[in-house]
C-alpha atoms as a PDB file:
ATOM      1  CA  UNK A   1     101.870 -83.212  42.015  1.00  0.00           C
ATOM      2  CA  UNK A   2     100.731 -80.469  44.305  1.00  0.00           C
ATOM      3  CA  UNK A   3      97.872 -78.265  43.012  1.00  0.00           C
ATOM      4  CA  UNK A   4      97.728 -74.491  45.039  1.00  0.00           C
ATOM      5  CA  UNK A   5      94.353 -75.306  45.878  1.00  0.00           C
ATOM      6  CA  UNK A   6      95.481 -78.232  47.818  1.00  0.00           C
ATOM      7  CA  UNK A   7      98.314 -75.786  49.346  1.00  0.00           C
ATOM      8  CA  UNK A   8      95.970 -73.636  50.474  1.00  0.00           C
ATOM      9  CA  UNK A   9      93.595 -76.160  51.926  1.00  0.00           C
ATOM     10  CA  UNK A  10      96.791 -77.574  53.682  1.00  0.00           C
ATOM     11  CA  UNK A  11      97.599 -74.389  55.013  1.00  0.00           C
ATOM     12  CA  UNK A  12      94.093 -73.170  56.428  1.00  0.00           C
ATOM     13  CA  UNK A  13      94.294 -76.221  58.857  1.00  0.00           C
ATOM     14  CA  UNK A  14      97.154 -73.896  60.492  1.00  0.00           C
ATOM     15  CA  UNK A  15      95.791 -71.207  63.009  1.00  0.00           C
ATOM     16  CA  UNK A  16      96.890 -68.210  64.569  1.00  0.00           C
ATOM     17  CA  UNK A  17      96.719 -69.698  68.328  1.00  0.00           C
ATOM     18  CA  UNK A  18      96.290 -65.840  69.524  1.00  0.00           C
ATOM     19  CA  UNK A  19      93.369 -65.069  66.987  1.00  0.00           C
ATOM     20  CA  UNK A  20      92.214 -68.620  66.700  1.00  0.00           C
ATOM     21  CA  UNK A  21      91.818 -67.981  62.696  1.00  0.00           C
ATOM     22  CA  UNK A  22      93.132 -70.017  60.179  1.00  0.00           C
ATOM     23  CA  UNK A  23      96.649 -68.164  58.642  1.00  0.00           C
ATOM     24  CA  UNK A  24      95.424 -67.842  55.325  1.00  0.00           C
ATOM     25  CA  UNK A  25      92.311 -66.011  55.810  1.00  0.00           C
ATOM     26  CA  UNK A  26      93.955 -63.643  58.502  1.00  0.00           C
ATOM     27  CA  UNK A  27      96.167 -62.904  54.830  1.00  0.00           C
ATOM     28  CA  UNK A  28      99.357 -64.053  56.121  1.00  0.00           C
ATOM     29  CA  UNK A  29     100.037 -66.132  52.833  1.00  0.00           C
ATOM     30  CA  UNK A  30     101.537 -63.212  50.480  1.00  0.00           C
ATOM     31  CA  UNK A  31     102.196 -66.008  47.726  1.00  0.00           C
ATOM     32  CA  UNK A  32     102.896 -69.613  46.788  1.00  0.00           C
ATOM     33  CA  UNK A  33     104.751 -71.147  43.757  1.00  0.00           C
ATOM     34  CA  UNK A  34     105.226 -74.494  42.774  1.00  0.00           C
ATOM     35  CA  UNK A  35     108.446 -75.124  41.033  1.00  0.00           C
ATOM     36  CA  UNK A  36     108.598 -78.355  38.747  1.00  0.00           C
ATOM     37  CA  UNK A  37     105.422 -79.310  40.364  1.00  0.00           C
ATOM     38  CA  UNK A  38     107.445 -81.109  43.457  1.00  0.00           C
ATOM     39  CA  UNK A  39     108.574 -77.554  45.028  1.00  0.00           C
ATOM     40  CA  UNK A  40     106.884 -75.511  46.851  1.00  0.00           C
ATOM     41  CA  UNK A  41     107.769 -72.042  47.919  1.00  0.00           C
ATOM     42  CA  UNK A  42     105.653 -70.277  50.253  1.00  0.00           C
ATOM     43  CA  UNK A  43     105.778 -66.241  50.964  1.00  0.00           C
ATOM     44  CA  UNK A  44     104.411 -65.028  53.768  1.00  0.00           C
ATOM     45  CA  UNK A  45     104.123 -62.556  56.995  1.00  0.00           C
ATOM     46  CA  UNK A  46     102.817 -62.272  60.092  1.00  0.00           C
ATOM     47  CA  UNK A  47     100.568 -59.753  62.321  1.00  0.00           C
ATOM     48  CA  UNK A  48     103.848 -58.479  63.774  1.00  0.00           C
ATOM     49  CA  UNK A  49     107.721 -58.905  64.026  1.00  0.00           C
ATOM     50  CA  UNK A  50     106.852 -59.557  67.550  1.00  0.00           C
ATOM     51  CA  UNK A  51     104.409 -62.316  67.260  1.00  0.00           C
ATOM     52  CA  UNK A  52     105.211 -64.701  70.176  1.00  0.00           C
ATOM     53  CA  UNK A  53     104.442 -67.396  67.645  1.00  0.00           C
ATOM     54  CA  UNK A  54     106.923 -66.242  64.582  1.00  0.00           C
ATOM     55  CA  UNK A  55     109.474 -69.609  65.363  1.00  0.00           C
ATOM     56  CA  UNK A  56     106.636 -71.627  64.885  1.00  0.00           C
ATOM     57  CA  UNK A  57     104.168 -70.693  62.523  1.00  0.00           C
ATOM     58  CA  UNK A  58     106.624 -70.970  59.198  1.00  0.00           C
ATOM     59  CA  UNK A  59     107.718 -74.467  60.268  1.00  0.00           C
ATOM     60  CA  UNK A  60     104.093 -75.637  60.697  1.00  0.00           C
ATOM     61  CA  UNK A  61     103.842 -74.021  57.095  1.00  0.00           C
ATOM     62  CA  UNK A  62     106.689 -75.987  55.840  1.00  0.00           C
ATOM     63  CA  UNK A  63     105.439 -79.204  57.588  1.00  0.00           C
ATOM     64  CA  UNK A  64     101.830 -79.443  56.345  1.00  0.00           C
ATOM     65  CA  UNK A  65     102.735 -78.729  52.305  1.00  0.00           C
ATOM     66  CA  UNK A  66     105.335 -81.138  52.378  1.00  0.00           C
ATOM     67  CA  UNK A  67     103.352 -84.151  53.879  1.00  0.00           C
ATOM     68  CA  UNK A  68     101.028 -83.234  50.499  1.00  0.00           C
ATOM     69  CA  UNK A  69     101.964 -86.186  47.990  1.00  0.00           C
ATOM     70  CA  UNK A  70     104.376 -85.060  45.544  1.00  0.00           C
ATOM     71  CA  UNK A  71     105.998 -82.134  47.379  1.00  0.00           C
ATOM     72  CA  UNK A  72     109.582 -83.096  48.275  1.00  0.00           C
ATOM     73  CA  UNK A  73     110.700 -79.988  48.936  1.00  0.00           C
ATOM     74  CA  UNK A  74     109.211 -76.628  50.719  1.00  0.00           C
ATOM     75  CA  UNK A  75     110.644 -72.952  51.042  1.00  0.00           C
ATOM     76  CA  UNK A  76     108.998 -70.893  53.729  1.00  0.00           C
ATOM     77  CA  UNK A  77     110.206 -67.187  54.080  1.00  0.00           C
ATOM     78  CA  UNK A  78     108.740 -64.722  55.837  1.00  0.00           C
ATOM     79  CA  UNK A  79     108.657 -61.183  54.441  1.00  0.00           C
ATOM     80  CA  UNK A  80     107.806 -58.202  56.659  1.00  0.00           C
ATOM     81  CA  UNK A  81     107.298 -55.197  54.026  1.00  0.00           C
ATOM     82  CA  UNK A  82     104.647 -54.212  53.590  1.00  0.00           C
ATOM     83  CA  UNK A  83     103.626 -54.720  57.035  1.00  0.00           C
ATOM     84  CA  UNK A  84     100.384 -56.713  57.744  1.00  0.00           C
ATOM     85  CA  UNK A  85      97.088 -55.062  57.997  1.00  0.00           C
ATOM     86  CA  UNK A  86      94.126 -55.964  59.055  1.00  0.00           C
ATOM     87  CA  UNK A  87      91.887 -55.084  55.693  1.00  0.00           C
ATOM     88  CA  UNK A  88      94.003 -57.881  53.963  1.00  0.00           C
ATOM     89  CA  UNK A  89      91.621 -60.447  55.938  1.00  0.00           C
ATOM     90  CA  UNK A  90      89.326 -62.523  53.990  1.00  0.00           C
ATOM     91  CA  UNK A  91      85.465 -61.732  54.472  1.00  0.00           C
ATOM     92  CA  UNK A  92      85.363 -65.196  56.842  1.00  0.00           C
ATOM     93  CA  UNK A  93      88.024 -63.564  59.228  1.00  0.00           C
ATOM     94  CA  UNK A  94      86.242 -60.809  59.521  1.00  0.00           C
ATOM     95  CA  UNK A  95      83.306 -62.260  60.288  1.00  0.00           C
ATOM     96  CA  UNK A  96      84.941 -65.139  62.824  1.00  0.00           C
ATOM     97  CA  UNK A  97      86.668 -61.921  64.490  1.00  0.00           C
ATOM     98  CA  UNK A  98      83.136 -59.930  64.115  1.00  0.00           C
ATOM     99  CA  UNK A  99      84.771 -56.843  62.757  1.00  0.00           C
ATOM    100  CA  UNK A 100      81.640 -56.875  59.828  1.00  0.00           C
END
């Protein structure tokens, strides 16, 4: 049984190869809910539609929470309103990209 923290942990190991910051403190990761505590479903956006990386990134999602013991299935969808901004950054991105 997957706990979010462990989600999230799984997750941050995932980084933006343009920014070199982990996806969940850039704020990419709009939500995640577990579902009978096997399924995962994971909401989230990118910096832009145009992101050379927007093939990839959601299927490196999907593969890191389901090698987490107990997930057997994961939902990945990518939602582009409202757009991304850069305020929704956790304080460590912003210091990593020294915008504080």
């Amino acid at each position: 049984m997957a706990q979010e923290q462990e989600i999230v942990e799984a997750i941050r190991t995932i980084f933006d190869p343009e920014i070199s910051v982990n996806i969940y403190d850039l704020g990419l990761i709009r939500k995640i809910t577990i579902k009978d505590d096997k399924e995962v479903e994971v909401i989230m956006t990118l910096t832009s539609p145009s992101c050379p990386f927007a093939q990839q990134i959601p299927v490196d999602v999907r593969e890191k929470v389901l090698q987490l013991e107990g997930v057997t299935e994961v939902t990945v969808e990518l939602e582009w309103y409202p757009p991304w901004e850069m305020d929704q950054m956790s304080e460590v991105a912003k210091l990593e990209l020294q915008l504080i």
